[in-house]
Protein backbone atom coordinates (compact mmCIF):
# COMPACT_ATOMS: atom_id res chain seq x y z
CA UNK A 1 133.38 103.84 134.18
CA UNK A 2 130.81 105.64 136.16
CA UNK A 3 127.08 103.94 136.22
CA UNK A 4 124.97 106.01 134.76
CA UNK A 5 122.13 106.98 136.89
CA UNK A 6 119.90 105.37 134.33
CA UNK A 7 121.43 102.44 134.37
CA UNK A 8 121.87 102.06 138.05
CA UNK A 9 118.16 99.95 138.25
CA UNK A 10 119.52 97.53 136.01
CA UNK A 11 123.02 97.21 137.60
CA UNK A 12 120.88 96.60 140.82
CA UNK A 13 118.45 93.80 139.36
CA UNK A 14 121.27 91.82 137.82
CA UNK A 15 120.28 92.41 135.02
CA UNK A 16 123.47 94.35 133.25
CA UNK A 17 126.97 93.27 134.76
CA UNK A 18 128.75 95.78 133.46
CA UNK A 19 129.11 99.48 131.64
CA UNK A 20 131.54 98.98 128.77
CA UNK A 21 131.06 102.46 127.70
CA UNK A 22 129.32 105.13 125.39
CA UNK A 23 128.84 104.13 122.16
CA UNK A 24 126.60 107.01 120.77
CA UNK A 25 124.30 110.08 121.82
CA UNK A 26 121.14 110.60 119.34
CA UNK A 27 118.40 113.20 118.62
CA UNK A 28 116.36 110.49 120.67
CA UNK A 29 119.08 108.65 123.34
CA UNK A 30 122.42 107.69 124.69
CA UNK A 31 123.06 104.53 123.63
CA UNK A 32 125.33 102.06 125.68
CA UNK A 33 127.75 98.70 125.81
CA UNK A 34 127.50 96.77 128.53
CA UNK A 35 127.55 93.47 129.18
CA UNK A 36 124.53 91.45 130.04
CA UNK A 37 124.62 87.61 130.86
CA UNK A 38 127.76 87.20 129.47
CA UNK A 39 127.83 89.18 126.61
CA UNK A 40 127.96 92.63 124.86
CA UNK A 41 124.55 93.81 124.10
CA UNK A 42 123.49 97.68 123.83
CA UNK A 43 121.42 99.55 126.81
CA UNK A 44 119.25 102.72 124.78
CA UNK A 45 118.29 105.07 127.48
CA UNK A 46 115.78 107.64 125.90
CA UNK A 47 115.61 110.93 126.34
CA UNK A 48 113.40 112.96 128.10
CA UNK A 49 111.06 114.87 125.76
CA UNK A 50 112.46 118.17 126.89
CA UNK A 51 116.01 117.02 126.30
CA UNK A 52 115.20 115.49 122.73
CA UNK A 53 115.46 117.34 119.58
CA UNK A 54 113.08 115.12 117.82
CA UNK A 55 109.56 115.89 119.09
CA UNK A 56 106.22 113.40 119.07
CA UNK A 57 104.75 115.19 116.26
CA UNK A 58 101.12 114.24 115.06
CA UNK A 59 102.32 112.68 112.22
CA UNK A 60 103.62 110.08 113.65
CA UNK A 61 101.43 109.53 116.89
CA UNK A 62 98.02 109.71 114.59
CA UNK A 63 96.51 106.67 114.17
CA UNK A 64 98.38 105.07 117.44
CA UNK A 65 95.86 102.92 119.73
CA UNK A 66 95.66 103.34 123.72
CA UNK A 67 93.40 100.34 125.24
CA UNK A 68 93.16 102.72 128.05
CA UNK A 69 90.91 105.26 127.77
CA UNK A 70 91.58 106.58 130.91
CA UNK A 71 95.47 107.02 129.78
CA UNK A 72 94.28 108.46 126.63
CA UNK A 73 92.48 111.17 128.20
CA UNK A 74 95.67 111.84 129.88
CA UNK A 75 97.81 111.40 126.92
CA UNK A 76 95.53 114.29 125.33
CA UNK A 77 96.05 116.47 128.25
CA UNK A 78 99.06 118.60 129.26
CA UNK A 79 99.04 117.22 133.23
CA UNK A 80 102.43 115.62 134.56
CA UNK A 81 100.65 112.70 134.30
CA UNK A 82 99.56 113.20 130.58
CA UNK A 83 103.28 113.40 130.10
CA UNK A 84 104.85 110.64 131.58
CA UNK A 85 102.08 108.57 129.93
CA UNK A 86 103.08 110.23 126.49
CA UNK A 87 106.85 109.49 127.07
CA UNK A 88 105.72 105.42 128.00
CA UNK A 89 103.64 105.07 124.64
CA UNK A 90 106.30 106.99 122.71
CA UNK A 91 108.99 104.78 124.37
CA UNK A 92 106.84 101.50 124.51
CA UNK A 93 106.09 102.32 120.17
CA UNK A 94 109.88 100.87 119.50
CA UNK A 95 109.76 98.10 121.68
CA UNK A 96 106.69 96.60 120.81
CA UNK A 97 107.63 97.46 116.90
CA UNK A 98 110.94 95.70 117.30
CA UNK A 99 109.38 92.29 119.40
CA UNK A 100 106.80 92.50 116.36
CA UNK A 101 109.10 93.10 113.31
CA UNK A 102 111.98 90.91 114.18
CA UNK A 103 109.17 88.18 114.40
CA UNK A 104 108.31 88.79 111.13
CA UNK A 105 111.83 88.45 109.76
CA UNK A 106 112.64 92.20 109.05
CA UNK A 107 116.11 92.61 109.77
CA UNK A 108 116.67 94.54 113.44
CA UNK A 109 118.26 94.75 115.82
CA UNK A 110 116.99 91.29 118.86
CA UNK A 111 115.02 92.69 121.95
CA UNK A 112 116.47 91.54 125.22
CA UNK A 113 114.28 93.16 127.28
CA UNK A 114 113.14 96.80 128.83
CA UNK A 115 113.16 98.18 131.99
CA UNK A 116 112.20 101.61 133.44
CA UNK A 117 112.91 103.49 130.29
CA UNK A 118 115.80 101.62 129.20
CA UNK A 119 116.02 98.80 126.09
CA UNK A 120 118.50 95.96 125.93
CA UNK A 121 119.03 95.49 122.78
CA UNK A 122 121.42 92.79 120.53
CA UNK A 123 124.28 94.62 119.38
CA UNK A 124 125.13 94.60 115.61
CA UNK A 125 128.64 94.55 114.71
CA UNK A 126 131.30 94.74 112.14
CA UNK A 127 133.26 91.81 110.45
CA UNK A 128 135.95 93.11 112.87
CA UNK A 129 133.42 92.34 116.01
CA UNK A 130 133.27 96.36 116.32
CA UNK A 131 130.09 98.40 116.16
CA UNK A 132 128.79 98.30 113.11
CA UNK A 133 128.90 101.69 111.37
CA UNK A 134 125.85 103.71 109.69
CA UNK A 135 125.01 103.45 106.44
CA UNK A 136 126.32 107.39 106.19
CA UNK A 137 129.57 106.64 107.26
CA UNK A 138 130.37 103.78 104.90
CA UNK A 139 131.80 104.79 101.44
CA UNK A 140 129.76 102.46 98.16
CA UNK A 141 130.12 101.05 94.82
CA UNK A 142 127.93 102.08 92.61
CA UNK A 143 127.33 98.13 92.81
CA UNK A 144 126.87 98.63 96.43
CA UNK A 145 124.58 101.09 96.23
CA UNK A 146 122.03 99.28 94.08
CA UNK A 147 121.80 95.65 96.39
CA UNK A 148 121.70 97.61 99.64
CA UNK A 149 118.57 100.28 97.64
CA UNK A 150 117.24 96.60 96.63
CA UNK A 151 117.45 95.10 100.11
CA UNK A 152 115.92 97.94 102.19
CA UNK A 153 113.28 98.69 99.87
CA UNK A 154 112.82 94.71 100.28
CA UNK A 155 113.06 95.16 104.11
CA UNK A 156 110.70 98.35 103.47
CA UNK A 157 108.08 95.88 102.10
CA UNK A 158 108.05 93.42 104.70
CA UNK A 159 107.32 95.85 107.25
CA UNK A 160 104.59 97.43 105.63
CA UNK A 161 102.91 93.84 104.97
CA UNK A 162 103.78 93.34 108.48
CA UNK A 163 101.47 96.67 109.23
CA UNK A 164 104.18 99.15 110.08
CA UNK A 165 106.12 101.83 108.44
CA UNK A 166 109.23 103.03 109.78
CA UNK A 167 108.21 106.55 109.49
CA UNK A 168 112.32 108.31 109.49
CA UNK A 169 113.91 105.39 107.27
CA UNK A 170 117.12 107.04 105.84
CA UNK A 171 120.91 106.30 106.24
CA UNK A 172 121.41 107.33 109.25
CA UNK A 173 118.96 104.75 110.89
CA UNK A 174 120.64 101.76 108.97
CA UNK A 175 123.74 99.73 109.90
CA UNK A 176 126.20 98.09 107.90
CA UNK A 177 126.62 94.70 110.01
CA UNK A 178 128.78 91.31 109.27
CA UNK A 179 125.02 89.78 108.16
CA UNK A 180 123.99 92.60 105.95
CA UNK A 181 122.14 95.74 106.58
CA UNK A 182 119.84 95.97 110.25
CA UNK A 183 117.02 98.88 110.40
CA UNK A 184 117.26 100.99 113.63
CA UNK A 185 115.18 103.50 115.71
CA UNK A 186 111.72 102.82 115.52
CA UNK A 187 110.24 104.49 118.41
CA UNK A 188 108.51 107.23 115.26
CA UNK A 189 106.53 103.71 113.46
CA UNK A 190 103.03 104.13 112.34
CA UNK A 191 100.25 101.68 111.79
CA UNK A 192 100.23 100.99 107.76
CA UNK A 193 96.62 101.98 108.47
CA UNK A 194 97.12 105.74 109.46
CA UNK A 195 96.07 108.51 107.56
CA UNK A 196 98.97 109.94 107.32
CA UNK A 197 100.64 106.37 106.80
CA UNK A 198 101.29 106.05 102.89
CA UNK A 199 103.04 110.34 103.24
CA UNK A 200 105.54 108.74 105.44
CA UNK A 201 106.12 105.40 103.74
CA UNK A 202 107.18 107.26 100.58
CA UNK A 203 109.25 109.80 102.19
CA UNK A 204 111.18 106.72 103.84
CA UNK A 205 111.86 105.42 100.15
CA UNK A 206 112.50 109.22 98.81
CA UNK A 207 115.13 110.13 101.42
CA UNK A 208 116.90 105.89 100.36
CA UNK A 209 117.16 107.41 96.84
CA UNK A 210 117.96 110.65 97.35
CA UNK A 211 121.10 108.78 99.14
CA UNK A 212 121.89 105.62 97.12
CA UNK A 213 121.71 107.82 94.24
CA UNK A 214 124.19 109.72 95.16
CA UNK A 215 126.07 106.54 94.00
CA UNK A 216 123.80 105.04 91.29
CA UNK A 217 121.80 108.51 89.95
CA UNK A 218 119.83 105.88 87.70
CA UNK A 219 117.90 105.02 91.29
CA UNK A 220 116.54 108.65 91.57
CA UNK A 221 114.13 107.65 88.23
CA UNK A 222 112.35 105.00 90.83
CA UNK A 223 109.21 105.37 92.24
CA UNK A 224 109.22 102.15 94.59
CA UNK A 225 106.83 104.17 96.90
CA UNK A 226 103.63 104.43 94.96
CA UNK A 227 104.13 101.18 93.30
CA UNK A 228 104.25 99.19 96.36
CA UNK A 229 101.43 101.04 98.63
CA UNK A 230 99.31 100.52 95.26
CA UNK A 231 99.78 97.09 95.93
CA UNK A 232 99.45 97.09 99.26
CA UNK A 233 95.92 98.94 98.97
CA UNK A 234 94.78 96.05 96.47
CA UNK A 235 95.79 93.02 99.02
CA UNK A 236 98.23 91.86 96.25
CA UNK A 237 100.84 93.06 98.42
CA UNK A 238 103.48 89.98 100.05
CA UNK A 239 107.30 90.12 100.93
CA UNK A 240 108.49 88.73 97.68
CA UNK A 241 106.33 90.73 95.58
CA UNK A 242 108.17 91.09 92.23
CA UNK A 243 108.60 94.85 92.66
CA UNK A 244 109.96 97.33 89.06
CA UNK A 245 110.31 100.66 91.11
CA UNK A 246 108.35 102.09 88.08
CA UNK A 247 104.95 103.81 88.42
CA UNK A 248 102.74 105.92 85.87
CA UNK A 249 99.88 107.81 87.07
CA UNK A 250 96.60 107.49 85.41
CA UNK A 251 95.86 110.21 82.17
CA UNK A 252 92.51 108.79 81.70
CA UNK A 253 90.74 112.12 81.91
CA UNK A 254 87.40 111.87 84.93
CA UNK A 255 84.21 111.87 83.06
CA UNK A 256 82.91 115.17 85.33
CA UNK A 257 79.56 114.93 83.49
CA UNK A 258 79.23 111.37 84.45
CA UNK A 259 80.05 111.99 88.59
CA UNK A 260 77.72 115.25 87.69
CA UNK A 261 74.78 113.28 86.53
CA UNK A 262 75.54 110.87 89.56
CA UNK A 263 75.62 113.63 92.03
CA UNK A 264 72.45 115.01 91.19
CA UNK A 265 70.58 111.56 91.04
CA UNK A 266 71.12 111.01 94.13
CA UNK A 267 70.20 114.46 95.78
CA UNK A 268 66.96 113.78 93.64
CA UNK A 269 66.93 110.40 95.39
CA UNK A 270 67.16 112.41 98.69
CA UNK A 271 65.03 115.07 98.55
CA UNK A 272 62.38 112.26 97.16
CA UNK A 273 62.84 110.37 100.59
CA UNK A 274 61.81 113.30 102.47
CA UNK A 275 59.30 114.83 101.09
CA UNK A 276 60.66 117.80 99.32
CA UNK A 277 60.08 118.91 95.45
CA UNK A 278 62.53 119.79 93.14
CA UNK A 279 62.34 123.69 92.06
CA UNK A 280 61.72 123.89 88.55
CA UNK A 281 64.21 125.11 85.97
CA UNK A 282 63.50 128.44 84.24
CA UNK A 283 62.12 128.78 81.61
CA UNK A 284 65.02 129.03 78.47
């Protein structure tokens, strides 16, 4: 087949050997086979940010760090260079989240390497040696339905202790491989330390039960999401965490005459430091 114009710079380093063909076009990128020292891997050429229906919303660039604060100056503005500088961190997000979660033993997809806007990537495949399919393409058991809910919530957990959250976890960013189930498409992961970190991590686990129990409804009764970020919060958090996907918020009403009292003592304490009188109270 043609060599797509993107992939031209790799063709030219020696670095792919071949195109084998198209295998998919996302919200995000095209995704391609091709062959690469001797074997079938996946080339993921992303989109330009005009060209891609999923945008860089705050949500999921607050919290990022730039050691550069010259490039995040830029990043902030809207100059051609701010751009291109936005498209490299947004790009550079999923590679360094893949190098950094496969090393923790979260089940991805292997980094082979990245060049010019393009990521070599292992491909995951079938029992048949085909592409392996997405999770929403792949009819379950109710059986099914609960060990694969059990294994990415699992998978869910040893990202977060590894500081990440996916941040668009759902079936259509899973596959269904020979091995088991591989997360895809990171380049949306926060830092577990974002604001906005824990409203992301339990959408991820919503949108996993909204699906699984389509197949098992019993799953929709889980809270997983507030169990395990309660957890998390209190450093008792660890991969093999025994987890019960229940969760009951607290009743225990606030004593508001207690923070009251509190409040005021220490405005008193204030005021004392510098100087200033209370006004009296009227008299009843």
């Amino acid at each position: 087949m043609k060599i797509p114009k993107r992939l031209q710079p790799l063709v030219d380093a020696q670095m792919i050997e071949s195109i084998v063909g198209q295998l998919q076009s996302g919200k995000e990128a095209e995704v391609y086979i091709v062959q690469a020292e001797g074997q079938l891997c996946c080339a993921k050429i992303y989109k330009d940010a005009k060209n891609r229906s999923f945008k860089q919303k705050a949500q999921y660039t607050e919290g990022r760090k730039v050691r550069s604060s010259r490039r995040a100056r830029a990043m902030e503005s809207s100059s051609r260079y701010g751009r291109q500088e936005r498209e490299a961190e947004w790009q550079n997000t999923e590679v360094d989240a893949l190098y950094h979660l496969a090393a923790a033993g979260v089940q991805v997809p292997q980094p082979l390497g990245y060049h010019e806007g393009v990521l070599l990537l292992q491909m995951i495949t079938d029992e048949n040696g085909e592409p392996a399919p997405r999770l929403n393409d792949v009819q379950l058991t109710a059986e099914e339905a609960r060990d694969y809910h059990r294994v990415l919530i699992r998978e869910a957990v040893k990202m977060l202790c590894a500081g990440l959250v996916h941040g668009d976890l759902s079936e259509f960013n899973v596959l269904v491989s020979k091995d088991g189930l591989v997360i895809i498409d990171l380049p949306q992961a926060i830092q577990a330390t974002a604001n906005n970190a824990f409203a992301l991590f339990e959408r991820d686990l919503v949108q996993l039960a909204a699906f699984f129990g389509r197949y098992a409804p019993e799953i929709l009764d889980t809270n997983y999401a507030r169990e395990i970020w309660k957890l998390y919060e209190g450093g008792k958090l660890k991969p093999d965490t025994p987890l019960t996907g229940l969760f009951k918020e607290s009743t225990k009403k606030a004593n508001v005459k207690a923070v009251l009292d509190e409040i005021e003592d220490a405005r008193e304490e204030e005021m004392s430091r510098r100087g200033l009188r209370k006004k009296s109270e009227p008299s009843p």
